[in-house]
Protein backbone atom coordinates (compact mmCIF):
# COMPACT_ATOMS: atom_id res chain seq x y z
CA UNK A 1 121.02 -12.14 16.89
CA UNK A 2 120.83 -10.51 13.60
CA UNK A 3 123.58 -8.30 12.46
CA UNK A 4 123.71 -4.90 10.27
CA UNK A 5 125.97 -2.36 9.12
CA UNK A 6 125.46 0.54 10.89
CA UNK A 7 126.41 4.42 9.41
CA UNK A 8 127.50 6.61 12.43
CA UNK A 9 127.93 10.27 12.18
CA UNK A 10 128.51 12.68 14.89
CA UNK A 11 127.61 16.52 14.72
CA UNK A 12 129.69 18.28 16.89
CA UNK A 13 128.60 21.85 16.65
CA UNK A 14 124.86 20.53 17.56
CA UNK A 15 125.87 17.24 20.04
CA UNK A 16 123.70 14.80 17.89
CA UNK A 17 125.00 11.38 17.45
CA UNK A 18 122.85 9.27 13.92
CA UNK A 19 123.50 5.77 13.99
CA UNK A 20 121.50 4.48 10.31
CA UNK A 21 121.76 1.12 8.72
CA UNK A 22 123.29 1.16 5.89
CA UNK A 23 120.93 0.56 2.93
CA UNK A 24 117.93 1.31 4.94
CA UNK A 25 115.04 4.34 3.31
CA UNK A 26 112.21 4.64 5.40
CA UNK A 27 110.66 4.15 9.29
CA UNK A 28 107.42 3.35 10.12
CA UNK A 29 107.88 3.86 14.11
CA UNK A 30 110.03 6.15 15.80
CA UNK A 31 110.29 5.99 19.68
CA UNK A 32 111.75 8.16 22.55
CA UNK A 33 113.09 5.56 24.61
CA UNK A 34 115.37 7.59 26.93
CA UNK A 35 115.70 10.85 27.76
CA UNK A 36 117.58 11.84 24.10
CA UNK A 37 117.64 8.34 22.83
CA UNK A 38 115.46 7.68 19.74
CA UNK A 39 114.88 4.47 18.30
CA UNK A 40 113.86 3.92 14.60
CA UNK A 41 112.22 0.62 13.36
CA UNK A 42 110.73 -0.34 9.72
CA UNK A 43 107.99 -2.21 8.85
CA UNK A 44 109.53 -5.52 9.14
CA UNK A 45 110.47 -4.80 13.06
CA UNK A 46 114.32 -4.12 12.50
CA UNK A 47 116.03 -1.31 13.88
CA UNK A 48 116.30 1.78 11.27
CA UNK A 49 118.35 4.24 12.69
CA UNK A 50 119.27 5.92 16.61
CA UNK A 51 119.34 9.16 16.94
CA UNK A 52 120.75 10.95 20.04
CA UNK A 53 120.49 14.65 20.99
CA UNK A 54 123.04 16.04 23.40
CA UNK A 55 124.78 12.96 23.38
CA UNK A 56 127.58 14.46 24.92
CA UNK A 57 125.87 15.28 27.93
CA UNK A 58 123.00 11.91 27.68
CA UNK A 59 126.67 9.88 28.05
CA UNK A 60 128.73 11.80 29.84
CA UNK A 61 131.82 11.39 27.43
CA UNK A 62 133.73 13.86 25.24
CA UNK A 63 132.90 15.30 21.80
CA UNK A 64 135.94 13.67 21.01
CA UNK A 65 134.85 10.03 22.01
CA UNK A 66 131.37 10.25 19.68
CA UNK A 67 133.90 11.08 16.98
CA UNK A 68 134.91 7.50 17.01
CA UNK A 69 133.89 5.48 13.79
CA UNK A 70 134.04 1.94 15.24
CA UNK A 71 130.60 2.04 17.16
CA UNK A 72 128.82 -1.52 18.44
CA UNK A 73 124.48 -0.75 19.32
CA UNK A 74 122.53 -3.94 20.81
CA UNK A 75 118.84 -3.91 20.87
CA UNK A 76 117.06 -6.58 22.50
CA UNK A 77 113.37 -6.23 23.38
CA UNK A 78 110.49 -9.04 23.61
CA UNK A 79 107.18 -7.56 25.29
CA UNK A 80 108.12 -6.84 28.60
CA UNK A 81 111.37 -5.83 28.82
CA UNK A 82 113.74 -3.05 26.06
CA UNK A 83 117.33 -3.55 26.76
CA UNK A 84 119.71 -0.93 24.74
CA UNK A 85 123.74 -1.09 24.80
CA UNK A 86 126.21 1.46 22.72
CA UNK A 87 129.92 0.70 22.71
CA UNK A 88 132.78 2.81 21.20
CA UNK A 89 136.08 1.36 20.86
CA UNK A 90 134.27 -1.73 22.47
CA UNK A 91 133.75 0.60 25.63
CA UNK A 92 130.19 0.09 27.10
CA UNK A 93 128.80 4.02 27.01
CA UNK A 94 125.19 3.63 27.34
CA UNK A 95 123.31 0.49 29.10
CA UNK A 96 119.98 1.43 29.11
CA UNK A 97 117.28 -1.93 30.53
CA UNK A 98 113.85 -0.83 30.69
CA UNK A 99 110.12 -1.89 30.75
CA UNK A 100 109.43 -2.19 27.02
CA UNK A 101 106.21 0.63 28.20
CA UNK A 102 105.93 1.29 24.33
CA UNK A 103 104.77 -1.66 22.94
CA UNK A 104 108.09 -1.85 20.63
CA UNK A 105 107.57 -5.39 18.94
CA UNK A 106 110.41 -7.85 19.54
CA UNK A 107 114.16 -7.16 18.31
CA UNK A 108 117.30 -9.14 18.88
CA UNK A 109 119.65 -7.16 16.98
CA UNK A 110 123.25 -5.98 16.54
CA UNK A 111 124.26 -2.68 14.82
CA UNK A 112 128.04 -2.81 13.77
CA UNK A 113 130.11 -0.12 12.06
CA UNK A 114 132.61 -2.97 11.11
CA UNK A 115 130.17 -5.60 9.45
């Protein structure tokens, strides 16, 4: 699994949650793969950025928990299937395994605030 330092902010007054890796400039794809969930990937298939709206609501926590700087995403995807994890505080919020119905190419890939 390859690891990166991941950036999280949290907007409170507008409920958006931006998970970037750090160093990172540009997307080529950007897909919707949950209802709020957005997934960013470059050119060379790695994971850009996330970008939740409402995440409040889309996890059911408190505007108080997305404050949290010590945030752990997992993407793994191959052709079939798109599996998505968040953790906070090393608290599984978000376990999203899907059909990968977007054609996202394959990822096996940590983002880590503490990296």
């Amino acid at each position: 699994m390859n690891t990166k330092r991941l950036i999280s902010s949290y907007d409170e007054i507008n409920d958006t949650f931006v998970g970037k890796i750090d160093g990172k400039n540009k997307y080529c794809a950007d897909y919707s793969i949950s209802d709020g969930i957005f997934l960013a990937i470059d050119n060379n298939n790695i994971p850009y950025s996330v970008f939740i709206e409402n995440a409040s609501n889309v996890f059911k926590i408190s505007k108080t928990m997305l404050e949290n700087s010590n945030v752990k995403i997992t993407i793994d995807c191959d052709s079939i299937i798109l599996s998505f994890n968040m953790f906070i505080e090393d608290l599984k919020i978000c376990s999203i395994k899907s059909e990968n119905r977007w054609g996202i190419p394959k990822i096996n890939f940590l983002m880590d605030t503490n990296v």
